[in-house]
N, C-alpha and C. Protein backbone atom coordinates (compact mmCIF):
# COMPACT_ATOMS: atom_id res chain seq x y z
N UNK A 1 -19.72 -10.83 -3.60
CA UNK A 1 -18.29 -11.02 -3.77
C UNK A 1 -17.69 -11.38 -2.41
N UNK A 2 -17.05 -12.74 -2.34
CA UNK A 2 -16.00 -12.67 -1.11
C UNK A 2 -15.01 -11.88 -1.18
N UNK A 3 -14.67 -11.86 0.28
CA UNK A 3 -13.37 -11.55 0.90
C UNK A 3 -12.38 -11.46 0.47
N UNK A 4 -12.24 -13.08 -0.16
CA UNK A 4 -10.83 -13.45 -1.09
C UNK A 4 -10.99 -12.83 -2.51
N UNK A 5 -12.37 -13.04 -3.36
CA UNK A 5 -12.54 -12.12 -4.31
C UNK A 5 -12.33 -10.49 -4.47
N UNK A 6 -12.66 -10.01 -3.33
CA UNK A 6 -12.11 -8.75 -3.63
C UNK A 6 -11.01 -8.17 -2.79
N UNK A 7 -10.39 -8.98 -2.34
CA UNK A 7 -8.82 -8.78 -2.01
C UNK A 7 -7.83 -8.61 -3.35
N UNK A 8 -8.78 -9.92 -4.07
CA UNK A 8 -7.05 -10.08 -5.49
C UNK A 8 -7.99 -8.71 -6.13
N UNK A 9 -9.18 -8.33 -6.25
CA UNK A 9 -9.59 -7.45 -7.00
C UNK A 9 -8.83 -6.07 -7.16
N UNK A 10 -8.50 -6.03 -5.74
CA UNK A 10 -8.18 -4.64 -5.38
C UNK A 10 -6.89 -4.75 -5.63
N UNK A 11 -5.68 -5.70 -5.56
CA UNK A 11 -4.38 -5.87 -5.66
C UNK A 11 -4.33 -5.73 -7.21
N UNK A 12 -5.11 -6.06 -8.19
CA UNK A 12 -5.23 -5.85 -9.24
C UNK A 12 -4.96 -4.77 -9.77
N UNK A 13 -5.93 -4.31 -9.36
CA UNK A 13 -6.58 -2.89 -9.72
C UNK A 13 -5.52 -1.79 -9.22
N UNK A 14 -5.25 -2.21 -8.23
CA UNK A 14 -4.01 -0.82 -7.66
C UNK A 14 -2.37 -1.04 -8.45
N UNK A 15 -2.24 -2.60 -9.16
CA UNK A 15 -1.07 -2.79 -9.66
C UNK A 15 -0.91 -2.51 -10.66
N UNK A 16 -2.12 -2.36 -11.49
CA UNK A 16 -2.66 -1.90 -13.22
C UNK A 16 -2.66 0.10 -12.98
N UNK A 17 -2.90 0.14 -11.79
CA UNK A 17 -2.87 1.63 -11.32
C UNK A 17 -0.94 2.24 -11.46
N UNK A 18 -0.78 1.87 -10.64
CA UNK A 18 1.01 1.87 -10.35
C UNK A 18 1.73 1.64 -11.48
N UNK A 19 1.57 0.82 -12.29
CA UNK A 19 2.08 0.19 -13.73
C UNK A 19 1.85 1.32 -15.21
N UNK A 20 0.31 1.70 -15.14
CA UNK A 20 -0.02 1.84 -15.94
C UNK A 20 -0.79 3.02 -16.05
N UNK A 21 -1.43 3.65 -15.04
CA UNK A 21 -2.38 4.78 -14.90
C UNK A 21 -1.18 5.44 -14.28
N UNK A 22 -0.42 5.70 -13.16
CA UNK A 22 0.56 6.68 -12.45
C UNK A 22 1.83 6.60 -13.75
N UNK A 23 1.96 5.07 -13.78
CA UNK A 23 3.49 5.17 -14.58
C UNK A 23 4.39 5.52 -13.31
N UNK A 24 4.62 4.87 -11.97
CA UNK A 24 5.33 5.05 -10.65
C UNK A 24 6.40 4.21 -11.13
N UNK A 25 5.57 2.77 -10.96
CA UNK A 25 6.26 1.61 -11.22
C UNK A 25 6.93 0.86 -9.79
N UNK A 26 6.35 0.94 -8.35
CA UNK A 26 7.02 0.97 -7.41
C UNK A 26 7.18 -0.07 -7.13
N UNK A 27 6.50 -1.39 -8.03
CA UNK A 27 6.14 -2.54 -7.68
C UNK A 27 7.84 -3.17 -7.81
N UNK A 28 8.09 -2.58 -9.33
CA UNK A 28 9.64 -2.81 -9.48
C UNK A 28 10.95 -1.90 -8.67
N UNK A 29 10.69 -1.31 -7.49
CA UNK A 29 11.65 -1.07 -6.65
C UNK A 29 12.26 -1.25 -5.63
N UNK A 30 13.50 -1.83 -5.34
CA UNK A 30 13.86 -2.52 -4.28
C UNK A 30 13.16 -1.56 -2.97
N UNK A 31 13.28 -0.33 -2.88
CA UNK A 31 12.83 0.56 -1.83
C UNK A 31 11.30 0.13 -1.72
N UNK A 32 10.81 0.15 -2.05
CA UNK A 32 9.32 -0.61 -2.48
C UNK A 32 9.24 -1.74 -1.25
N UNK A 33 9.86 -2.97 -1.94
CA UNK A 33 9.14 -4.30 -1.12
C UNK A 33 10.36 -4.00 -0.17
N UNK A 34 10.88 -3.07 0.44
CA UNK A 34 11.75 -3.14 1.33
C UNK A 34 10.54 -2.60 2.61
N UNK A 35 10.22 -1.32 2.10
CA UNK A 35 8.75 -0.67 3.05
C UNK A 35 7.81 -1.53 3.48
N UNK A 36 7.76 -2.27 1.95
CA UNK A 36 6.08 -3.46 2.24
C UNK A 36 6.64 -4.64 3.26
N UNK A 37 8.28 -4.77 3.64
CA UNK A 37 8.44 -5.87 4.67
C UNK A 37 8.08 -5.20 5.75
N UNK A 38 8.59 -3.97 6.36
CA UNK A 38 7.84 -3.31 7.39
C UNK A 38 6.83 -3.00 7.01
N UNK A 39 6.10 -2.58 6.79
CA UNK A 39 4.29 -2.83 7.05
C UNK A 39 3.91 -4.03 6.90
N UNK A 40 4.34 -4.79 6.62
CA UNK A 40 3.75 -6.39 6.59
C UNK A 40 3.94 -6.67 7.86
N UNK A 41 5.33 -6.69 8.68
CA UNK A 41 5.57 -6.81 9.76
C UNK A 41 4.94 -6.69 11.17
N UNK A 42 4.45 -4.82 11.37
CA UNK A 42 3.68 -4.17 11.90
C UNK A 42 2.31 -4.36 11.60
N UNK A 43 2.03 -4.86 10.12
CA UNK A 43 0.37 -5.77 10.16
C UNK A 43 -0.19 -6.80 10.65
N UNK A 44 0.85 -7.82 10.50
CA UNK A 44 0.47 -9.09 11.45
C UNK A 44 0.72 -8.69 12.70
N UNK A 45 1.59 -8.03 13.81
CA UNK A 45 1.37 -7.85 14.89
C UNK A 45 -0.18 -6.99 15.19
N UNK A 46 -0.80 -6.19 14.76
CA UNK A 46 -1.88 -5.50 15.12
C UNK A 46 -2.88 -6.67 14.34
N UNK A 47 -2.55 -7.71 13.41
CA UNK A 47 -3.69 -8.65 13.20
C UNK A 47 -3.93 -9.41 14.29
N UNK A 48 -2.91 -9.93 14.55
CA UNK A 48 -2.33 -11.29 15.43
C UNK A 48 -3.71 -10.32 16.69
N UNK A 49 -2.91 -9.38 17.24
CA UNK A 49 -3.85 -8.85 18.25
C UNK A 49 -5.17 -8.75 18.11
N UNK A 50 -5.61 -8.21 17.15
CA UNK A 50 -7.48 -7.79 17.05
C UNK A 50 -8.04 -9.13 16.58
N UNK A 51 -7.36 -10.21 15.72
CA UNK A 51 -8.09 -11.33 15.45
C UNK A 51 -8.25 -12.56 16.45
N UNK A 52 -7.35 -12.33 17.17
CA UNK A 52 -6.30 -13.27 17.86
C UNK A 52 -7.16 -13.06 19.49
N UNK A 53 -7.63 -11.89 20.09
CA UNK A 53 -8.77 -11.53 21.22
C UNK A 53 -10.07 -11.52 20.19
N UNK A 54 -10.42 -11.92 19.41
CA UNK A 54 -11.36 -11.93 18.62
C UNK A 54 -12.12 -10.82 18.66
N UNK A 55 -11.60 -9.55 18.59
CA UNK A 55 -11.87 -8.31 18.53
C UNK A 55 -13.01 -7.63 16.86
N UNK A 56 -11.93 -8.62 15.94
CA UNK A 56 -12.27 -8.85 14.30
C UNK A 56 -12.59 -10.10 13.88
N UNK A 57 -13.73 -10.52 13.50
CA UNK A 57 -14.02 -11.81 13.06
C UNK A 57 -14.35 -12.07 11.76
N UNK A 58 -13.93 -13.10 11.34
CA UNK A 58 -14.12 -13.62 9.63
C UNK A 58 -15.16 -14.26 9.01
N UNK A 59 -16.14 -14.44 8.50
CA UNK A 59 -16.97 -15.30 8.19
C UNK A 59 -16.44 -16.18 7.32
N UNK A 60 -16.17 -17.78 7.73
CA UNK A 60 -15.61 -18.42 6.73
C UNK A 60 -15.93 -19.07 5.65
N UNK A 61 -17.10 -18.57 5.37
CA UNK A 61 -17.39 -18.79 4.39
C UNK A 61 -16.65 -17.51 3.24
N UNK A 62 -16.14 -16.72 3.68
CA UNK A 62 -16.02 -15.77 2.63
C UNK A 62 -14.35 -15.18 2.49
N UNK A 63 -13.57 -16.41 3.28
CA UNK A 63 -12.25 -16.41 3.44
C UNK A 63 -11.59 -17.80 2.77
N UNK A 64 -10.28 -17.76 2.46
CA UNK A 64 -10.04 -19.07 2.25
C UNK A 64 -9.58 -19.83 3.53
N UNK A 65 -9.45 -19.20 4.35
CA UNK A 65 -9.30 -20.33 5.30
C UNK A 65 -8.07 -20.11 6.29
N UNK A 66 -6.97 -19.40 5.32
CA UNK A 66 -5.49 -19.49 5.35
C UNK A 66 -5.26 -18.58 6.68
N UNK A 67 -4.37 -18.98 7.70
CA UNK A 67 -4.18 -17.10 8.33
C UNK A 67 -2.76 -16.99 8.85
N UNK A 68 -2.63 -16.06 8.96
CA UNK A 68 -1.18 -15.81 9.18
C UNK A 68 -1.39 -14.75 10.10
N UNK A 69 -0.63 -15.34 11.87
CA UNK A 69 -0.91 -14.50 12.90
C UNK A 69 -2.30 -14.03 13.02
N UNK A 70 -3.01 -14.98 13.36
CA UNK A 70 -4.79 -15.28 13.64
C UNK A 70 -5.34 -14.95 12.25
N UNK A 71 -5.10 -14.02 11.49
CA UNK A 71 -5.85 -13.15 10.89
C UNK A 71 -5.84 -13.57 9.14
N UNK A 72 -6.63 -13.53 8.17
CA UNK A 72 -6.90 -14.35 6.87
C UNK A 72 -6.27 -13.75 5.94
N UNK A 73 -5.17 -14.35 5.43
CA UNK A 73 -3.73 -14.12 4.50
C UNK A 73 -4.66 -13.09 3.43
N UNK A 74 -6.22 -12.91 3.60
CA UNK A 74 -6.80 -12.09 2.71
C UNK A 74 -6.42 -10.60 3.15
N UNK A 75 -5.88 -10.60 4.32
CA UNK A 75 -5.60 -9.20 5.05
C UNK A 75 -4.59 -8.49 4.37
N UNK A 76 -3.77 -9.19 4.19
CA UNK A 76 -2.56 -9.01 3.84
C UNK A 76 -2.05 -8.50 2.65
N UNK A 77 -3.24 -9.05 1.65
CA UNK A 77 -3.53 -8.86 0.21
C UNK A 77 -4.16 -7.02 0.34
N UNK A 78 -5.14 -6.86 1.03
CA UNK A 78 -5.59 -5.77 1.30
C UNK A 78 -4.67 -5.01 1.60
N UNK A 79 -3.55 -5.63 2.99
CA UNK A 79 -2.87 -4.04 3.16
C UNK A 79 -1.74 -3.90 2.01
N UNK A 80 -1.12 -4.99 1.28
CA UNK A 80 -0.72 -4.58 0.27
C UNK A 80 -1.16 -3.41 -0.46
N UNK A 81 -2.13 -3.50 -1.16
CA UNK A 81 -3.23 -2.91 -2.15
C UNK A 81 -2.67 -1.32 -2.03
N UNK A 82 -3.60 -1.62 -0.02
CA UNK A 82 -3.63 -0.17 0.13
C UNK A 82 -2.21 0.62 0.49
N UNK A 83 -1.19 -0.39 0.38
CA UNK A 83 0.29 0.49 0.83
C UNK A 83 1.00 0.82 -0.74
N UNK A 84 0.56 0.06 -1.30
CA UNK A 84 1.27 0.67 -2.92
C UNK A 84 0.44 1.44 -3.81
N UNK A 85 -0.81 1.67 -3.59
CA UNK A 85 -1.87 2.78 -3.74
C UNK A 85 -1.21 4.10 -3.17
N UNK A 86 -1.46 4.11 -1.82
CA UNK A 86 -0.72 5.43 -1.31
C UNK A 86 0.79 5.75 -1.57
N UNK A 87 1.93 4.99 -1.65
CA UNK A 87 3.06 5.41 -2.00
C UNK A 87 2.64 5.57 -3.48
N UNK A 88 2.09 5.04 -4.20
CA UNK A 88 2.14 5.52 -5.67
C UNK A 88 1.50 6.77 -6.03
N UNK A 89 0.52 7.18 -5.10
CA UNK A 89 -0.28 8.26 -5.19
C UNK A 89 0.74 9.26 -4.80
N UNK A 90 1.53 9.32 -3.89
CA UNK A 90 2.59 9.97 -2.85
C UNK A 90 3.68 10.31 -3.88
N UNK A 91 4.17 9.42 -4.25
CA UNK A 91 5.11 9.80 -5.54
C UNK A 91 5.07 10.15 -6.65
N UNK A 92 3.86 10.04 -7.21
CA UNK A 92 2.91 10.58 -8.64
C UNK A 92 2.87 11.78 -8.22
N UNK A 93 2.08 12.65 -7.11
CA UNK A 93 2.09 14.03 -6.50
C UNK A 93 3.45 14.82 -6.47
N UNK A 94 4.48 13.54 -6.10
CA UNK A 94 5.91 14.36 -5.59
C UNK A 94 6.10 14.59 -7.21
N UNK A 95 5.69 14.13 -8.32
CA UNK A 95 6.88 14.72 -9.49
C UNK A 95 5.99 14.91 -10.37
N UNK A 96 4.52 15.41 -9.96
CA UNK A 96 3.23 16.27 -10.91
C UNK A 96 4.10 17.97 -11.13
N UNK A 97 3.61 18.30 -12.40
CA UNK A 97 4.06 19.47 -12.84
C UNK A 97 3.82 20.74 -11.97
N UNK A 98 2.88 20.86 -11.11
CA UNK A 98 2.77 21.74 -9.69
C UNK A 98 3.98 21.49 -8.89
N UNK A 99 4.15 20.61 -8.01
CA UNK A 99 5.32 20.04 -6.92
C UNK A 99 6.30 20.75 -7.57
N UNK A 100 6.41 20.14 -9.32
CA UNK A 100 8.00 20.31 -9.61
C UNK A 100 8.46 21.89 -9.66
N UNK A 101 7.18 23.14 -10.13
CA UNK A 101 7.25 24.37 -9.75
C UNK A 101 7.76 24.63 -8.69
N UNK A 102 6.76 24.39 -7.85
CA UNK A 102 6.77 24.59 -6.15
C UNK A 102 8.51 24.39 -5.97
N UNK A 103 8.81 23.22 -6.42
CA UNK A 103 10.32 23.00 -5.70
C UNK A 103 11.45 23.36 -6.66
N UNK A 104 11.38 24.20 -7.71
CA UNK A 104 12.02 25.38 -8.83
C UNK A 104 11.84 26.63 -7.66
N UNK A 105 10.93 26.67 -7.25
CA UNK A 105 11.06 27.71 -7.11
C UNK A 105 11.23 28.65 -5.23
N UNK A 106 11.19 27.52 -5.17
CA UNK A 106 12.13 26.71 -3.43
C UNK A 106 13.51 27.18 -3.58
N UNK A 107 13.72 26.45 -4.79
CA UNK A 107 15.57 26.39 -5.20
C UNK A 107 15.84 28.01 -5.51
N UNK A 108 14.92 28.32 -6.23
CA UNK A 108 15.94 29.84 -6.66
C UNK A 108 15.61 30.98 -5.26
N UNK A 109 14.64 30.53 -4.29
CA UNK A 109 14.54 31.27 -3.23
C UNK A 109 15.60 31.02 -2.14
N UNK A 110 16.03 30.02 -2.45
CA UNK A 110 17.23 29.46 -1.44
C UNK A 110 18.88 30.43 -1.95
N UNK A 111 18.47 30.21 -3.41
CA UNK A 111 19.98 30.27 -4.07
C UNK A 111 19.89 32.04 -4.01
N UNK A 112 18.88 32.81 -3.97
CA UNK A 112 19.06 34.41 -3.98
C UNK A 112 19.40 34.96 -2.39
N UNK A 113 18.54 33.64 -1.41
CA UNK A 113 19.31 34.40 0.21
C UNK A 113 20.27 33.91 0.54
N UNK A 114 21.02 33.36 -0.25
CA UNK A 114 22.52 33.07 0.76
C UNK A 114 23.96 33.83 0.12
C-alpha cells in the first residue's frame, strides 16, 4: 500500500469513526475546522522544516508528488486523520456515562460547600 493509499485510508476510517461509531460529529463543527486551521498551520511549519533540511524523506514512488511546504500534501491527510481521531475520542470520553457521574457529582460537592 502507498503513502497516498493509506493516507485517504485512514481519513476514511477516522471520518466513518466520528460520524458513525462515536456519533461526535466534529467534522460538522465550525469549532472543529477552526482547530484543524491551527494544526494545519503549525504542521506545515514543522514539515516545511524536517522535509525541507531533508531530515524526512519520501520515496516517490509512493507519494503523489504534490507538497505543500517541502513536505507530501499526503502529510496533511494524515495529520488530519489523526487530529479528528483524538478530538473525537476526547469528546466521546467528555460525555461517556462515567465523566457525566464524575461531573454530577463535582456539582453537588460544590453546591453542599458553599
Amino acid at each position: 500500500m502507498s503513502y497516498t493509499q493509506a493516507a485517504v485510508v485512514a481519513v476514511c476510517v477516522v471520518v466513518v469513526v466520528d460520524v458513525l461509531v462515536l456519533r461526535t460529529r466534529l467534522i460538522r463543527r465550525r469549532a472543529f475546522w477552526t482547530a484543524e486551521a491551527i494544526i494545519v498551520a503549525c504542521q506545515l511549519v514543522v514539515n516545511g522544516i524536517l522535509a525541507g533540511r531533508g531530515v524526512v524523506r519520501y520515496s516517490s514512488d509512493a507519494i503523489l508528488g504534490w507538497r505543500v511546504a517541502y513536505a507530501p500534501v499526503e502529510d496533511l491527510l494524515f495529520g488530519f486523520a489523526l487530529s479528528l481521531l483524538t478530538l473525537a475520542l476526547w469528546v466521546s470520553a467528555g460525555r461517556s456515562p462515567a465523566a457525566a457521574g464524575a461531573a454530577a457529582n463535582d456539582t453537588r460537592r460544590e453546591a453542599t460547600t458553599k
